[in-house]
Every structure is written in structure tokens, then in C-alpha cells.
Protein backbone atom coordinates (compact mmCIF):
# COMPACT_ATOMS: atom_id res chain seq x y z
CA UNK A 1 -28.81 10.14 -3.26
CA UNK A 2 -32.20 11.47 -2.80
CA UNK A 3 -33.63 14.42 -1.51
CA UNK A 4 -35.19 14.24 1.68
CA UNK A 5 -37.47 17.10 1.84
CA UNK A 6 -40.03 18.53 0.47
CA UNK A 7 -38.44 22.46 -0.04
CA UNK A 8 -35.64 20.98 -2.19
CA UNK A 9 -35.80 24.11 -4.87
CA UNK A 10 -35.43 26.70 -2.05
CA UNK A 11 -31.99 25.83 -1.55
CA UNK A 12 -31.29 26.51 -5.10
CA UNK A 13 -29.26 29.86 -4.60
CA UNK A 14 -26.72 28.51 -1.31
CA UNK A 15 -26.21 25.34 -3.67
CA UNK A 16 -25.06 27.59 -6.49
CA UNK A 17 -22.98 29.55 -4.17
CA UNK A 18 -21.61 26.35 -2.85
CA UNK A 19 -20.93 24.86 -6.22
CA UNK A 20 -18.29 28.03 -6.62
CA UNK A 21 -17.01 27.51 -3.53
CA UNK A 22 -15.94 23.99 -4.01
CA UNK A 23 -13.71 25.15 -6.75
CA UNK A 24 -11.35 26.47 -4.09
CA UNK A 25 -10.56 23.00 -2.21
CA UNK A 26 -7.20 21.79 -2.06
CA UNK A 27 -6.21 18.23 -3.12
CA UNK A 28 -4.36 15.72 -0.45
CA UNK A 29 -1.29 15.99 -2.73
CA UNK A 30 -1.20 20.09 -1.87
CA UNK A 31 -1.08 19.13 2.04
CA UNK A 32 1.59 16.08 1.57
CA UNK A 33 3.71 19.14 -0.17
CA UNK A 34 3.18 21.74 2.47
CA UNK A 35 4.11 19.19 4.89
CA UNK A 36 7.22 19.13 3.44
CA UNK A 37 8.18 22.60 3.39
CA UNK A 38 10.95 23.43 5.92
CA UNK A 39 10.92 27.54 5.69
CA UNK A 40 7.87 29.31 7.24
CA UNK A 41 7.62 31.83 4.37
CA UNK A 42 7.18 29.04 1.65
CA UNK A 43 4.23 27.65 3.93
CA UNK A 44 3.26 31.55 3.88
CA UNK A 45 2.96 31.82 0.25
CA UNK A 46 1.36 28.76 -0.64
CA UNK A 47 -1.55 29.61 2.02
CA UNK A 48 -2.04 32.72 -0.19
CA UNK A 49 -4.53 31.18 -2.87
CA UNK A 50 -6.36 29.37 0.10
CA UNK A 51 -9.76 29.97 1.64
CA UNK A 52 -7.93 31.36 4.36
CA UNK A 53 -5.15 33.29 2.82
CA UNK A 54 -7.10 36.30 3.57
CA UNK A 55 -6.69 36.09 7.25
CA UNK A 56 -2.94 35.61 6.78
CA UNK A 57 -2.69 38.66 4.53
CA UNK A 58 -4.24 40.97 7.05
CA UNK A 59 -1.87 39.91 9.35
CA UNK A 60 -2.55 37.88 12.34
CA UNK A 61 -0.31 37.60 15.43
CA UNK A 62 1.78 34.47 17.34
CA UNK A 63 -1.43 34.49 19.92
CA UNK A 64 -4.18 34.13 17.15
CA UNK A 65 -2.40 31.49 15.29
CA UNK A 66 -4.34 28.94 17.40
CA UNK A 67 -7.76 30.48 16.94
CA UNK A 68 -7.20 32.01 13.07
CA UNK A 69 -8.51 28.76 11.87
CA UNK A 70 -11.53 28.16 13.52
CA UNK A 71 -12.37 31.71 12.90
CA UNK A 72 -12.37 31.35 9.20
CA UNK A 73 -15.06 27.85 9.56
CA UNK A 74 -16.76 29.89 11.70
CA UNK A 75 -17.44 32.85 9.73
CA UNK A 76 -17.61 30.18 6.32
CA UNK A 77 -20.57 28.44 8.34
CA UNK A 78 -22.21 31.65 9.36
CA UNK A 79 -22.10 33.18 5.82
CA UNK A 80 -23.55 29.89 4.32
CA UNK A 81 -26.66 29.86 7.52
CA UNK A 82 -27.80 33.48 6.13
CA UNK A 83 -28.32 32.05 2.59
CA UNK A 84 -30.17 28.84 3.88
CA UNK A 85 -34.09 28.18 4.19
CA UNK A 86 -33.42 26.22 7.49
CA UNK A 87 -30.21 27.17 9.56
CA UNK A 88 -29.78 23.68 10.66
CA UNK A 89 -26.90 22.09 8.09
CA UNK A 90 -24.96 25.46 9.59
CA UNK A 91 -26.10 25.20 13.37
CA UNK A 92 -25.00 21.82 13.65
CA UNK A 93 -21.55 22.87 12.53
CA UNK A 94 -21.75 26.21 14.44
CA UNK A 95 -23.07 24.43 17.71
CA UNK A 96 -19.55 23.58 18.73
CA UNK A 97 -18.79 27.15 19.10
CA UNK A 98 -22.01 28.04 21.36
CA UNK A 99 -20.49 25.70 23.72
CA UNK A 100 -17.49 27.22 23.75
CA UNK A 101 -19.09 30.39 24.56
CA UNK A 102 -21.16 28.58 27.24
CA UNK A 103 -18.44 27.38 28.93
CA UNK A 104 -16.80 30.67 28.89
CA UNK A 105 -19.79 31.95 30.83
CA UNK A 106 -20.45 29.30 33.44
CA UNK A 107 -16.45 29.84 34.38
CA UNK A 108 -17.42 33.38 34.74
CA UNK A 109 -15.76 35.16 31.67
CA UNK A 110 -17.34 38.06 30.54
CA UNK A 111 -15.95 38.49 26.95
CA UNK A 112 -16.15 35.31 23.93
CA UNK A 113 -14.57 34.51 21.29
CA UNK A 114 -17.67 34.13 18.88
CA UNK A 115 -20.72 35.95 18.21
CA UNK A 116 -23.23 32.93 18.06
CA UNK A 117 -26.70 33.13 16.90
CA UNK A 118 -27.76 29.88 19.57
CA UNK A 119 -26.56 32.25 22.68
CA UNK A 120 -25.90 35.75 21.87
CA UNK A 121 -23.87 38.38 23.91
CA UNK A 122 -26.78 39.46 26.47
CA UNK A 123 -27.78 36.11 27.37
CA UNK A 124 -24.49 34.89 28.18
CA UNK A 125 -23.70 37.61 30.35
CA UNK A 126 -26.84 36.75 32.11
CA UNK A 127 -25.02 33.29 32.59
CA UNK A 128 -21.99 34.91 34.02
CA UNK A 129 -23.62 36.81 36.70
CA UNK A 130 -25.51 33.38 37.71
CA UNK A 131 -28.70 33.69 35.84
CA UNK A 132 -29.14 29.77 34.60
CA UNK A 133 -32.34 30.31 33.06
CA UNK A 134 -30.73 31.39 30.38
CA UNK A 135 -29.12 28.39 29.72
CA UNK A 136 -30.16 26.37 27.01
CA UNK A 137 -33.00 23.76 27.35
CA UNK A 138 -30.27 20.56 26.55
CA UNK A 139 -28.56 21.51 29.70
CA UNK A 140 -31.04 22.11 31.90
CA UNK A 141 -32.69 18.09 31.47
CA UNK A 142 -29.16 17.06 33.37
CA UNK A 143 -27.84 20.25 35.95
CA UNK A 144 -29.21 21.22 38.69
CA UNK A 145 -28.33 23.83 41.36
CA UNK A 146 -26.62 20.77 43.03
CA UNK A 147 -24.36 21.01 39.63
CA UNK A 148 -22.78 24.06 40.25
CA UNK A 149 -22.31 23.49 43.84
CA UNK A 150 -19.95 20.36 42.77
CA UNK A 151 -18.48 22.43 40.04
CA UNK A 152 -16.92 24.83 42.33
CA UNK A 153 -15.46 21.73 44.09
CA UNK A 154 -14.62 20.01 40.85
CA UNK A 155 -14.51 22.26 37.15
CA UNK A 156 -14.61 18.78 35.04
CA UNK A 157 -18.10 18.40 36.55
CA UNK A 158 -19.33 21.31 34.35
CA UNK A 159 -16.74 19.57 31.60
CA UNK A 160 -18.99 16.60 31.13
CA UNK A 161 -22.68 18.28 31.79
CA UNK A 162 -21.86 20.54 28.86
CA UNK A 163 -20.55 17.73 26.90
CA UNK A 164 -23.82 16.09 27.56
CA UNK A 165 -26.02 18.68 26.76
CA UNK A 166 -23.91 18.98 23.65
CA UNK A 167 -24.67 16.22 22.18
CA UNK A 168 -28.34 16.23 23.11
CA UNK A 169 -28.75 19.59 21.15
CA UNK A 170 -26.54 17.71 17.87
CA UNK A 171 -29.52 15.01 18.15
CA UNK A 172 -31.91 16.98 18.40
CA UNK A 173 -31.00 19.46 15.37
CA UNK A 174 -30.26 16.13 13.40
CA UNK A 175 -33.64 15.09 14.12
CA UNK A 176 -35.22 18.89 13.23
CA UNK A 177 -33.57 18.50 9.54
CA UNK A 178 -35.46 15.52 8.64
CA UNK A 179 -32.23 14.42 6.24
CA UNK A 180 -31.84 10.50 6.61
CA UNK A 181 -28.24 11.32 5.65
CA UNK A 182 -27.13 14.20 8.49
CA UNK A 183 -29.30 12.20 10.80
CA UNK A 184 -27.17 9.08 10.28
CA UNK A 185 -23.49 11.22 10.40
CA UNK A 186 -25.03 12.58 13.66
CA UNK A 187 -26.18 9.31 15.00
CA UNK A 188 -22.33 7.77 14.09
CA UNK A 189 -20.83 11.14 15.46
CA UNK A 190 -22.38 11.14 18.88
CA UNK A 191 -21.34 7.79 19.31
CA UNK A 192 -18.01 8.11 18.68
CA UNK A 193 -17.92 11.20 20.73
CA UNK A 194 -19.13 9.12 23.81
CA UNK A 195 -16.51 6.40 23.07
CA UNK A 196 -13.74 9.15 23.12
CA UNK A 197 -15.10 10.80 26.50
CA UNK A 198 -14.89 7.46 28.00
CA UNK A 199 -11.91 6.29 26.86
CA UNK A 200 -9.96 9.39 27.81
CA UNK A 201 -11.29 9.38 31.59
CA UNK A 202 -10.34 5.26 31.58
CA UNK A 203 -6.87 6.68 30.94
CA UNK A 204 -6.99 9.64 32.86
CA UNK A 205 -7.73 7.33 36.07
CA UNK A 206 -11.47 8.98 36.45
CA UNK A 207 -14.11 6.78 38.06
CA UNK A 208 -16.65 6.41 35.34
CA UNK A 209 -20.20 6.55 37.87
CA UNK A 210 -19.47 10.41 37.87
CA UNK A 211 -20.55 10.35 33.87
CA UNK A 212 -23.88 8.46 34.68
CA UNK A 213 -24.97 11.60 36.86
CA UNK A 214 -23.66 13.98 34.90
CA UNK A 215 -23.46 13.06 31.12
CA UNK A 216 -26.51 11.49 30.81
CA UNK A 217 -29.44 10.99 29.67
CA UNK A 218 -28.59 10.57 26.27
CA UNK A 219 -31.96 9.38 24.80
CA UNK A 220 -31.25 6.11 22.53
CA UNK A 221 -27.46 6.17 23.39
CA UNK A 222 -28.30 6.11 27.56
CA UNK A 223 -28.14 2.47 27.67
CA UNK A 224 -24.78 2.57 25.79
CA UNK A 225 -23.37 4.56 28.54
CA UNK A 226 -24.30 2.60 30.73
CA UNK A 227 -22.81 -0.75 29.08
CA UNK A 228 -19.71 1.01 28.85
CA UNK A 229 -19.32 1.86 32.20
CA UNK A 230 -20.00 -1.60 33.12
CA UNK A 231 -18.02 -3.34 31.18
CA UNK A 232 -15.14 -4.82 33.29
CA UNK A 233 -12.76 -3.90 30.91
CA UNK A 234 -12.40 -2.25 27.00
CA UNK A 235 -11.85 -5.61 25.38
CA UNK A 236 -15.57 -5.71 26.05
CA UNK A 237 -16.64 -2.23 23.91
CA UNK A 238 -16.17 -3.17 21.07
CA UNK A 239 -19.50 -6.03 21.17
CA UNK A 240 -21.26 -2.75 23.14
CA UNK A 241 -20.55 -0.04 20.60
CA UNK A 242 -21.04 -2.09 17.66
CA UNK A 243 -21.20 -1.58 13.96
CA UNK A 244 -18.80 0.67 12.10
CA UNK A 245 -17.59 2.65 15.12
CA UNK A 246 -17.25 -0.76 17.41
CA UNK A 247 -14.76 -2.21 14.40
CA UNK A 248 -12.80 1.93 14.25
CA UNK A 249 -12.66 1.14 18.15
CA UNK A 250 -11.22 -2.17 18.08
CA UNK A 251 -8.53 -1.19 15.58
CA UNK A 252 -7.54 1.51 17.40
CA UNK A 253 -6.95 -0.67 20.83
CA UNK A 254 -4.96 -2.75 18.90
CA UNK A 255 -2.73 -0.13 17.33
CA UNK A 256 1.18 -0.21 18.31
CA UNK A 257 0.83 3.59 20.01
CA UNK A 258 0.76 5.69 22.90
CA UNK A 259 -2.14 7.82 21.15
CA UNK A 260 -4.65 5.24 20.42
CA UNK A 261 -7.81 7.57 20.92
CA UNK A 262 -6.11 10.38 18.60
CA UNK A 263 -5.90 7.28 15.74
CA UNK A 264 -9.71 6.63 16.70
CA UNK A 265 -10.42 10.33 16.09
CA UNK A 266 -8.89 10.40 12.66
CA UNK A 267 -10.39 7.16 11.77
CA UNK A 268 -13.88 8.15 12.46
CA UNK A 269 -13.70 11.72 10.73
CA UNK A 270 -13.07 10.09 7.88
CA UNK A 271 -15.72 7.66 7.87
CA UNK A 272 -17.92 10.53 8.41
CA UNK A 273 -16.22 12.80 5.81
CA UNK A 274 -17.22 9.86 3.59
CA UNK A 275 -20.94 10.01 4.92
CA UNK A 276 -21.09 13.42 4.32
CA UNK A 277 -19.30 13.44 0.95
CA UNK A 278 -22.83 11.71 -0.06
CA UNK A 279 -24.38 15.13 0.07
CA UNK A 280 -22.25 16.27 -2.98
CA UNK A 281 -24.16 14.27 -5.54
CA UNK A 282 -27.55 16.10 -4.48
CA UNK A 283 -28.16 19.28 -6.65
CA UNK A 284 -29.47 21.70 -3.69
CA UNK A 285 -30.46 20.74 -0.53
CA UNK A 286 -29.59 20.48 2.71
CA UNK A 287 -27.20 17.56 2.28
CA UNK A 288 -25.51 19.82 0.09
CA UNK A 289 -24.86 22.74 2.85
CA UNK A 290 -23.90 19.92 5.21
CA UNK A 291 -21.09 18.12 2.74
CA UNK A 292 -19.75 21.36 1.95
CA UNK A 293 -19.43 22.14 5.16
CA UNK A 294 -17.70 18.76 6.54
CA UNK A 295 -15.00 19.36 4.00
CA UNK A 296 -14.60 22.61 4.73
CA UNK A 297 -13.85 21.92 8.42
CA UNK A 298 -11.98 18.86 7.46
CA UNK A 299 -9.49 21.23 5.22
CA UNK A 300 -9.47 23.87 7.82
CA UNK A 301 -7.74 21.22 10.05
CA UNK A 302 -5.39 20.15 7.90
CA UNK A 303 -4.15 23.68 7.29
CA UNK A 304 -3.77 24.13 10.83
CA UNK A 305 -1.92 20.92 11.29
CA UNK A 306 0.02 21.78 8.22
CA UNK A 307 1.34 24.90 9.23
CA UNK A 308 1.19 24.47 13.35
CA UNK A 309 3.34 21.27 12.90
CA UNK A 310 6.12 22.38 10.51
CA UNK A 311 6.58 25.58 12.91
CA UNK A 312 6.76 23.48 15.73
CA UNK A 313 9.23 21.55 13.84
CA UNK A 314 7.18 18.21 13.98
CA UNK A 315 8.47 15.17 10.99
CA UNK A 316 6.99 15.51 8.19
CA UNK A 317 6.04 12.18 8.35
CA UNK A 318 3.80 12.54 11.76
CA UNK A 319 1.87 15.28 9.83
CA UNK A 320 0.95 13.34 6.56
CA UNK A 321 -0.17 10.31 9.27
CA UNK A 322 -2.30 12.59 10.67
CA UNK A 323 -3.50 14.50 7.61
CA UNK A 324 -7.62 13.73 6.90
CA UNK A 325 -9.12 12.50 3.88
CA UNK A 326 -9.93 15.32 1.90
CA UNK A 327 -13.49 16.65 0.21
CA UNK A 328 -12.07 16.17 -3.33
């Protein structure tokens, strides 16, 4: 791979930084053995040499188990921004979490769970007491104050507005960066992401206009959206969706399960991991920040399944199904 800007030796120190980093990811064989564990305090100890052993050691409680995980990415991918020349390999990752605190606000919470460069605390609080010029520019091309209105009639309103505006921003940070590579995982990742929001209202029995006046527009993907929600039925998505994703889709239909869009989800985050993974062979860049940090979210949920599922007592075998393809 080559690079794709200009600045390529600026990134020289966060690539050496990464380079050390990478020395700490665990193999798939590690998770298919953890998986296997049966008592609590062997999962314990073999978290210890982990990135996130730390956070165990200190002591965490039953509540934060849920959130211990994505604090550790979080604060990984915040480290890594401060050491970049452009923030955007570590705001695309960290974007996720801005929404998070955005949604927080707009349901009128008044403390969050991260401290986020995209919407920090003041400007979020201006969102909670109803200031929505503050909100973020994505947002605004698809809410109105007719938006709000419906949302206090119907919170999945706001649910699919923020999704949209979600994946506008992820576009148009993929499109900032200027890396043919990150563009591309984008590109494959918003699609995909539309896919699953669809698929989960068809099942959920939720009339599919409501996303045309709320989720969109979506730039190249609007006419997408639309196809989908035309389409008399899913046998037809798979010809709409097309490519890589279209065939993921289509295998998943036709899977012998219950949880056909969870076996999508797994299948596309590892075709991306493996998009990403490209990043690894360039020597600094910004390819490099974005591979390391795919893998690092990738092994972040497989701890999490890991050690959620064996104390919840789920088989063994379930968890190495659902295990991701890992960075090394």
C-alpha cells in the first residue's frame, strides 16, 4: 500500500508509538482459551497482561463492567489523536462516542459518560436546556423544530435523525482524510450500517417511510435508501446493496438462525478488519493510526464478549462463533 498524502513523515512519532503498541495484541488462540475458562478468577488473571488489565486492577464494580471496555478504546483513541498531525484516523473512531453524548443531551441528561473533543461539556449542556444551535452541523441538514415536537411523541424519531447525522459526519471525516483506504472502509461501513437499521425496523414491524424523513439525506447512499424501502420484499436487497456487502447480506438471509442481522454484523467487521489491516504495511501514516485502531476496537470486543459471556454462563461454543477476526 501507498501513502496517500503528502505529510507522510509527520506521522513518524504516533507510528513508532503504534509499532510498540502492537506488540501487546492477543492472538485468536488466547480468546478460544479464555472462552473456555469456567472460574471467573482464571478469566481475572489472564486479563492481567492485557491492554486493559489496568482497569481490572484498579478495581471496577458489577455496574461498570458494561462500560469498562469502551472506556479503555476510548481513552486508547484519545491518547493516539494527541500524537497525530490530523485528528481524523482518531475522530472517526471517537465519533461514536459524541453521539452517545448527544443523545444523552437531547433526552435531557445533564451528566455523560465521555469527555469528547467533537461536543464538549458546555455545549452539551446548552443542548439539554434546548439550545439546538449547538448541535452539530450533520444534524441540523435533517431536524427541524418539527423533529423534536415528534420526538416527544415518539423517542425513536430522535433514534434515527442521530443515526443519520451519524453517518453523514463518518462521510464526511472519511472524505477530510483524503486516504483512498479509510475512505473505502467508510464507504463499506455506512452501507452496512444502513442495511442493519433497515433490517432491524423490517423485523421490529416499523413502517419504513418514517426513515425517508428522518434518516436521510445520505448524499451518494440517498438513493439506496430509497431502493430499500421500496423493495417489496428483502429477497430484492441484495441486487440494491450490491457488491461485497449485497453477497454478506444475502448469506446472512439465508443462514439457519433467529439472529441473522447479528451474523451480518460479524461478517462485515471482519471484512472491514481486513480493509483496515491494509494500513499495517504502511510505515507512518494515517492508515497506520486507523489499522491500529480497528484492531484495537475489534480486541476490545472480544474481551468483553469473552469475559461478559462466560459470567453469564453462555457455551463456550456461542462465544468462539461470535469471536472477530483478530489484528494479528
Amino acid at each position: 500500500m501507498h501513502p496517500t498524502i503528502s505529510n507522510i513523515s509527520q506521522w513518524g512519532f504516533v507510528s513508532g508509538r503504534i509499532s510498540a503498541l502492537e506488540e501487546g495484541f492477543l492472538s485468536r488462540e488466547f480468546f478460544l482459551t479464555m472462552a473456555g475458562q469456567e472460574n471467573t478468577d482464571d478469566i481475572l488473571r489472564n486479563f492481567q497482561d492485557t491492554f486493559i488489565g489496568d482497569y481490572f486492577a484498579t478495581g471496577i464494580t458489577s455496574d461498570e463492567l458494561d462500560s469498562v471496555f469502551d472506556r479503555c478504546f476510548y481513552e486508547m483513541a484519545l491518547s493516539l489523536r494527541n500524537d497525530c498531525p490530523s485528528s481524523i484516523p482518531a475522530d472517526i473512531f471517537l465519533l461514536k462516542y459524541d453521539y452517545l453524548n448527544l443523545k444523552a443531551a437531547l433526552t435531557g441528561k445533564s451528566t455523560f459518560l465521555f469527555t469528547t473533543e467533537l461536543l464538549p461539556q458546555e455545549r452539551l449542556s446548552s443542548i439539554t436546556q434546548g439550545n439546538y444551535s449547538e448541535l452539530p452541523q450533520p444534524l441540523k441538514e435533517s431536524v427541524t423544530p418539527a423533529t423534536f415536537e415528534a420526538f416527544q411523541i415518539d423517542a425513536g424519531i430522535i433514534d434515527i435523525a442521530l443515526d443519520g447525522s451519524y453517518l453523514r459526519h463518518l462521510l464526511l471525516l472519511a472524505n477530510a482524510i483524503k486516504s483512498s483506504m479509510i475512505k473505502r472502509y467508510i464507504t463499506e461501513m455506512v452501507l452496512a450500517y444502513i442495511v442493519i437499521i433497515l433490517w432491524r425496523a423490517v423485523n421490529q414491524g416499523i413502517a419504513l417511510k418514517r426513515y425517508q424523513q428522518y434518516l436521510l439525506p445520505l448524499g451518494d447512499f440517498t438513493g439506496v435508501v430509497n431502493d430499500l424501502i421500496g423493495a417489496n420484499n428483502q429477497d430484492a436487497w441484495q441486487t440494491i446493496i450490491g457488491d461485497k456487502i449485497g453477497d454478506l447480506f444475502n448469506e446472512s438471509l439465508g443462514s439457519q438462525t433467529d439472529d441473522q442481522i447479528s451474523i451480518f454484523n460479524l461478517k462485515v467487521s471482519n471484512y472491514l478488519g481486513r480493509i483496515a489491516r491494509e494500513g499495517r504495511y504502511q510505515t507512518a501514516g494515517p492508515e497506520r493510526v486507523f489499522a491500529f485502531l480497528s484492531g484495537f476496537f475489534t480486541e476490545m470486543q472480544n474481551l468483553k464478549l469473552v469475559f461478559t459471556g462466560r459470567l453469564n454462563r453462555i457455551d463456550q461454543g456461542i462465544i468462539k462463533e461470535r469471536l472477530r477476526d483478530c489484528y494479528v
